[in-house]
PDB file of N, CA and C in Angstrom:
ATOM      1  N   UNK A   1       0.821  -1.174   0.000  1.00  0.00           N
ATOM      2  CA  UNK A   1       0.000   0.000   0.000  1.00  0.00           C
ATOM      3  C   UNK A   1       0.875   1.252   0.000  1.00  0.00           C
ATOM      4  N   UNK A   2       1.813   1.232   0.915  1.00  0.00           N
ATOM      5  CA  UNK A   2       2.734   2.224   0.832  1.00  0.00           C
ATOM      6  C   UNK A   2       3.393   2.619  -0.137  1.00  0.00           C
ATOM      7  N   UNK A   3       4.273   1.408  -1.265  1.00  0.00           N
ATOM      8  CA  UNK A   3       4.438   1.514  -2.923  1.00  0.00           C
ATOM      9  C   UNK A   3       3.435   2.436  -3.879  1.00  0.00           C
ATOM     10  N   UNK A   4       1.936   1.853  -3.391  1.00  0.00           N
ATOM     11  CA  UNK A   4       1.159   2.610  -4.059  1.00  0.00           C
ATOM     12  C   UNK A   4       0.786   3.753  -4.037  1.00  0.00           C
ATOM     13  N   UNK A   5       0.931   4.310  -2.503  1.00  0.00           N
ATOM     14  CA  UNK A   5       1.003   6.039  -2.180  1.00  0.00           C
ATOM     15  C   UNK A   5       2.248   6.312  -2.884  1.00  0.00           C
ATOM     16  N   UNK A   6       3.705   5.878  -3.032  1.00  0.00           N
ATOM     17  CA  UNK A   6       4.823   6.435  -3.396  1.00  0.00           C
ATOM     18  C   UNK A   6       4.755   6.218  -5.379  1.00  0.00           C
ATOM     19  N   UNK A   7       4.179   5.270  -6.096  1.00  0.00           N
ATOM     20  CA  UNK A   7       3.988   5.553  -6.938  1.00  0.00           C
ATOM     21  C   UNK A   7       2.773   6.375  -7.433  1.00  0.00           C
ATOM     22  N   UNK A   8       2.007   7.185  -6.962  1.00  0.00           N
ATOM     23  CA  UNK A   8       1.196   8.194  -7.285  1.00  0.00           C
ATOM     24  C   UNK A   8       1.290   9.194  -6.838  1.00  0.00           C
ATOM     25  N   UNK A   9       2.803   9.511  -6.144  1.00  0.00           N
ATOM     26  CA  UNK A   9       3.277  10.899  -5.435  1.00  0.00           C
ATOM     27  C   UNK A   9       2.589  11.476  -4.635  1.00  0.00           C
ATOM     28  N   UNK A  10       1.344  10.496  -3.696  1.00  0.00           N
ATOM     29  CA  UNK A  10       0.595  10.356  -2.132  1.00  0.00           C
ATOM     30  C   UNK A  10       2.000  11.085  -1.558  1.00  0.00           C
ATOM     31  N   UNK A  11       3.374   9.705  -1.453  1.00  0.00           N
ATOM     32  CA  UNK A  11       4.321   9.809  -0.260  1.00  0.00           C
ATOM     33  C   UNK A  11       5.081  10.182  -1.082  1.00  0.00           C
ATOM     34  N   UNK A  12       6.487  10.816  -0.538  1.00  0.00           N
ATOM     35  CA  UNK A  12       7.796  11.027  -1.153  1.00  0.00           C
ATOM     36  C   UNK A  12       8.641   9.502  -1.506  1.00  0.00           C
ATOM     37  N   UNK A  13       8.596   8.946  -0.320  1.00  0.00           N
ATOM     38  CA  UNK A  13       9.332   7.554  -0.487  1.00  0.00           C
ATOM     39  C   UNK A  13       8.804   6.430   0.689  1.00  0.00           C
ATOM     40  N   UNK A  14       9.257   5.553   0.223  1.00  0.00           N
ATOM     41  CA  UNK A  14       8.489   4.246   1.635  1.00  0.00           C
ATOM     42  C   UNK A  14       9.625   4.512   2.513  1.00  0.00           C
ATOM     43  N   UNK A  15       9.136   4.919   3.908  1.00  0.00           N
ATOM     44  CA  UNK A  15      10.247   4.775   4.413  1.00  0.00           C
ATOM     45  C   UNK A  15      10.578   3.191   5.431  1.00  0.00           C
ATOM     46  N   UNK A  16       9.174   2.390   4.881  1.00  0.00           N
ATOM     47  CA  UNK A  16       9.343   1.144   6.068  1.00  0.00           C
ATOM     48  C   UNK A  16      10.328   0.324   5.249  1.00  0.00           C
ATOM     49  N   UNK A  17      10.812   0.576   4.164  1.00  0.00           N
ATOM     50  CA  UNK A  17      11.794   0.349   3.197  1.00  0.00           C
ATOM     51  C   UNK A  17      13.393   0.686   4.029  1.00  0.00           C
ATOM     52  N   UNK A  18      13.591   1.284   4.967  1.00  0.00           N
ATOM     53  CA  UNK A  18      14.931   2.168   5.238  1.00  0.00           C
ATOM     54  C   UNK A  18      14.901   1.520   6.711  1.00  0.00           C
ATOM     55  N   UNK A  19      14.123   0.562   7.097  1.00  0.00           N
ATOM     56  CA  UNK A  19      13.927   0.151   8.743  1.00  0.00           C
ATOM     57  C   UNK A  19      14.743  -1.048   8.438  1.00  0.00           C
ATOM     58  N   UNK A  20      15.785  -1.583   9.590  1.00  0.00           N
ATOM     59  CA  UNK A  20      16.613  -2.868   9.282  1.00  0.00           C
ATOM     60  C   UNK A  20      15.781  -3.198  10.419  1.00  0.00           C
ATOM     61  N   UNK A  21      16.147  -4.666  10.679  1.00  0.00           N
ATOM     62  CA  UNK A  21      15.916  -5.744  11.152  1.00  0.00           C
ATOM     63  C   UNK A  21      15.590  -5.440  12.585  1.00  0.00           C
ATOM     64  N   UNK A  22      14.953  -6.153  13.555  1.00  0.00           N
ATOM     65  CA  UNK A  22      15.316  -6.302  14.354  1.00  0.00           C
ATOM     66  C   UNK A  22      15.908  -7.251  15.218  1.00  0.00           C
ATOM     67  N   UNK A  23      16.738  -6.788  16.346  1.00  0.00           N
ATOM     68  CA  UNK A  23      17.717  -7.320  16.726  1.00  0.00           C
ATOM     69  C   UNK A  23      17.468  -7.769  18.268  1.00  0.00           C
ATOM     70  N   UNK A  24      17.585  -8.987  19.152  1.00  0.00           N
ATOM     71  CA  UNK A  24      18.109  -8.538  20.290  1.00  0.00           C
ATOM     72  C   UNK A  24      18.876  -8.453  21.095  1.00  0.00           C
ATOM     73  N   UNK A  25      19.058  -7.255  21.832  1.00  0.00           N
ATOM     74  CA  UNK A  25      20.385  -7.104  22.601  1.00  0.00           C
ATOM     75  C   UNK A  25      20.907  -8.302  22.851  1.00  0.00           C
ATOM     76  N   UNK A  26      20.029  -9.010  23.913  1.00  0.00           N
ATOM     77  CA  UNK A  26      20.043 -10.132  24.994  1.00  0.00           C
ATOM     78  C   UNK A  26      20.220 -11.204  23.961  1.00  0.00           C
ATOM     79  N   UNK A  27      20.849 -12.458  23.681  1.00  0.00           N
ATOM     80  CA  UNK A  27      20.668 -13.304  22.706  1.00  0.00           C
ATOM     81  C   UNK A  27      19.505 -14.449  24.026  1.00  0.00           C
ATOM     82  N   UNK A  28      18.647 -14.924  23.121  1.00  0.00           N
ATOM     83  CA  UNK A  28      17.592 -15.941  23.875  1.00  0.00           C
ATOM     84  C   UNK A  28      18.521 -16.963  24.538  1.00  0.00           C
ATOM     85  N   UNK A  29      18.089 -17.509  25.274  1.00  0.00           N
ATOM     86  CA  UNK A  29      18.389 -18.617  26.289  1.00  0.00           C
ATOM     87  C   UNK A  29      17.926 -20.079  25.585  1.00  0.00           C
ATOM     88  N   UNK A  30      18.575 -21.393  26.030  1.00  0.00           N
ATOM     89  CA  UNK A  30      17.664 -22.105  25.338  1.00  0.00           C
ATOM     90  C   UNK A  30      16.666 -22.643  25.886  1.00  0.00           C
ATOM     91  N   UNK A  31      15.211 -23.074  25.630  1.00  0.00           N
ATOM     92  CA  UNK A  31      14.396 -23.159  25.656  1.00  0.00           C
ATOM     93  C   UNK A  31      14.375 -24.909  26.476  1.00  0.00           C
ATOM     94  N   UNK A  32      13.358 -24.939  27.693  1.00  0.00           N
ATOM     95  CA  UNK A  32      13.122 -26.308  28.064  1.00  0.00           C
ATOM     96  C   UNK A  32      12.333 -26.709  27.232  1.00  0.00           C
ATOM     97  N   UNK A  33      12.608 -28.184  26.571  1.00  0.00           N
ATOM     98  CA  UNK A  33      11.946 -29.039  25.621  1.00  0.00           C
ATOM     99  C   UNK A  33      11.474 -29.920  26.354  1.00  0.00           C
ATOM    100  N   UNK A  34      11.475 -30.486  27.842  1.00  0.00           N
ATOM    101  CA  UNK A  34      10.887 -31.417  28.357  1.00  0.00           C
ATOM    102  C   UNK A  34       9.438 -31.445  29.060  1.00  0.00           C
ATOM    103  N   UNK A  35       8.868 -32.282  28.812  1.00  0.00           N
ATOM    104  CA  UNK A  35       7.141 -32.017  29.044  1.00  0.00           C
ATOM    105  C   UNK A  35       6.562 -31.338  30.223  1.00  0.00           C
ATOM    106  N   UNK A  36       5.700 -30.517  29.922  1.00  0.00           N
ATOM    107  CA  UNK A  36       4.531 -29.909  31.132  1.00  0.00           C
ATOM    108  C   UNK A  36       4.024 -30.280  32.012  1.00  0.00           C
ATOM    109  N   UNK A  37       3.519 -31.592  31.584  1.00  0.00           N
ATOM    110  CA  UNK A  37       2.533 -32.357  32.263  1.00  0.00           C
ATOM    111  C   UNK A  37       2.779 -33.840  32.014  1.00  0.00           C
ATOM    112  N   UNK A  38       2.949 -34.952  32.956  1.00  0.00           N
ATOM    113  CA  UNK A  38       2.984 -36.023  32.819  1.00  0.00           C
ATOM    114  C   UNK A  38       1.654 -36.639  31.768  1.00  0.00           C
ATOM    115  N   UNK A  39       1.936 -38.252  31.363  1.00  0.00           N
ATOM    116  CA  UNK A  39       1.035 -38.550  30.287  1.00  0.00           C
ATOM    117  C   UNK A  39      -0.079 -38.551  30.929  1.00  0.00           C
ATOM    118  N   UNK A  40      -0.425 -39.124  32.401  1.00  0.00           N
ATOM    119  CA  UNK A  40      -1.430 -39.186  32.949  1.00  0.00           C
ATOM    120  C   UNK A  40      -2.394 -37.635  33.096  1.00  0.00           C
ATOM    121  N   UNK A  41      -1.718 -36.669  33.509  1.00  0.00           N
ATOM    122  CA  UNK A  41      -2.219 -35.326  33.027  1.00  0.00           C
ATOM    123  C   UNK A  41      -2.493 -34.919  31.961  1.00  0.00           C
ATOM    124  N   UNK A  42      -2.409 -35.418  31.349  1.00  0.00           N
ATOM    125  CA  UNK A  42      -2.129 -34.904  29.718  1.00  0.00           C
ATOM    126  C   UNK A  42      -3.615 -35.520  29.132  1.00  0.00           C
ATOM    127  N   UNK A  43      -3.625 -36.949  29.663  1.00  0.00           N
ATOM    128  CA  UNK A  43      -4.695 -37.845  29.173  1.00  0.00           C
ATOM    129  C   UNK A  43      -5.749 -36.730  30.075  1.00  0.00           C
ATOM    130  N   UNK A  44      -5.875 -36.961  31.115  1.00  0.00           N
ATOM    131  CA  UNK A  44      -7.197 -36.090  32.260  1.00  0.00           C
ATOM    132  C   UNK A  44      -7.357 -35.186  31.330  1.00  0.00           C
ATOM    133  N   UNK A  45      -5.968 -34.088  30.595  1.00  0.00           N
ATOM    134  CA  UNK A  45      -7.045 -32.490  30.088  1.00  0.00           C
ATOM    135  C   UNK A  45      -7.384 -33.144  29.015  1.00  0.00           C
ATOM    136  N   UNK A  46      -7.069 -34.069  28.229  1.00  0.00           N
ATOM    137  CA  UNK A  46      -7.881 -34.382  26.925  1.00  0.00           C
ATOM    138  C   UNK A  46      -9.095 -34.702  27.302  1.00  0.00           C
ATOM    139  N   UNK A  47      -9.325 -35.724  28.348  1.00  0.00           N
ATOM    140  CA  UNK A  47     -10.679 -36.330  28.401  1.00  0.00           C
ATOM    141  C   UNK A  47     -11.626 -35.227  28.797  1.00  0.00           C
ATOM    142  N   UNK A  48     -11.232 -34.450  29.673  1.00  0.00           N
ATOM    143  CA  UNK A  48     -11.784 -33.293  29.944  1.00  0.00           C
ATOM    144  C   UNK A  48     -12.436 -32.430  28.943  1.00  0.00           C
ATOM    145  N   UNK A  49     -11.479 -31.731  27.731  1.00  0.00           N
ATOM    146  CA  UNK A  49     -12.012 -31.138  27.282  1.00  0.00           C
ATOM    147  C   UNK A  49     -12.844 -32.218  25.398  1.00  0.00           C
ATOM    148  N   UNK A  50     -12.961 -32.853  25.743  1.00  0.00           N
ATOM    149  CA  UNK A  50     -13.533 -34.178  25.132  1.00  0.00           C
ATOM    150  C   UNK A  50     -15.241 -33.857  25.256  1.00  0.00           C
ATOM    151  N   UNK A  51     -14.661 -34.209  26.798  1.00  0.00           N
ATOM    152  CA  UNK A  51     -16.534 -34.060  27.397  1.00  0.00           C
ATOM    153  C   UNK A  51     -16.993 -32.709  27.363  1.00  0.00           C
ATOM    154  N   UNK A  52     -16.103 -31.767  27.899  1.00  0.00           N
ATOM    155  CA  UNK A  52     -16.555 -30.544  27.624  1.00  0.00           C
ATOM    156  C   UNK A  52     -17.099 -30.204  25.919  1.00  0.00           C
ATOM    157  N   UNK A  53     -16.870 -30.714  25.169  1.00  0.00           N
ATOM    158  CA  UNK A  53     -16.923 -30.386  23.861  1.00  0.00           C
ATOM    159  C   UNK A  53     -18.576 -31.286  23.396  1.00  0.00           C
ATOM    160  N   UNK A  54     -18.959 -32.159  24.433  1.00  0.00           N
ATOM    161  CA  UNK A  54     -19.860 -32.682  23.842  1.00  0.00           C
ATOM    162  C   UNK A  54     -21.139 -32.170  24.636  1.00  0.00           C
ATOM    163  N   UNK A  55     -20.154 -31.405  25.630  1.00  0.00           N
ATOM    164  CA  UNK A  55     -21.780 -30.471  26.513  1.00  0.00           C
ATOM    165  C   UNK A  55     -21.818 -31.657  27.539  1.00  0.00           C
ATOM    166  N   UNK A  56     -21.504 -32.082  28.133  1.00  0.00           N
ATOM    167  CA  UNK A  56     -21.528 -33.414  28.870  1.00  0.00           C
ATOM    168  C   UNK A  56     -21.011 -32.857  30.355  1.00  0.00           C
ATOM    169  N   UNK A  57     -20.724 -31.740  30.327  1.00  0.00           N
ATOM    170  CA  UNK A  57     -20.293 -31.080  31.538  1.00  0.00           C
ATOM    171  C   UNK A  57     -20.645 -29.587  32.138  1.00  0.00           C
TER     172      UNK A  57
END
């Protein structure tokens, strides 16, 4: 949209064209990959929202 204001002399120029990247300071940490919730928990919120889904609750 912005191209299109700058090719009909709307804008002078795009300037979201002249914005680099962003960066962050802090580099991320790595991330825990090991599970939330045991399988037995895991099974309970499924069944849960199972029944919830059929109005059953």
């Amino acid at each position: 949209m912005l191209e299109y204001a700058v090719d009909n002399d709307v804008l002078a120029d795009n300037a979201a064209r002249r914005v680099r990247a962003v960066k962050a300071k802090v580099p991320k940490r790595a991330r825990d990959h090991t599970r939330a919730m045991t399988r037995a928990e895991r099974d309970n919120v499924i069944a849960l929202a199972h029944t919830t889904s059929l109005g059953l609750i």
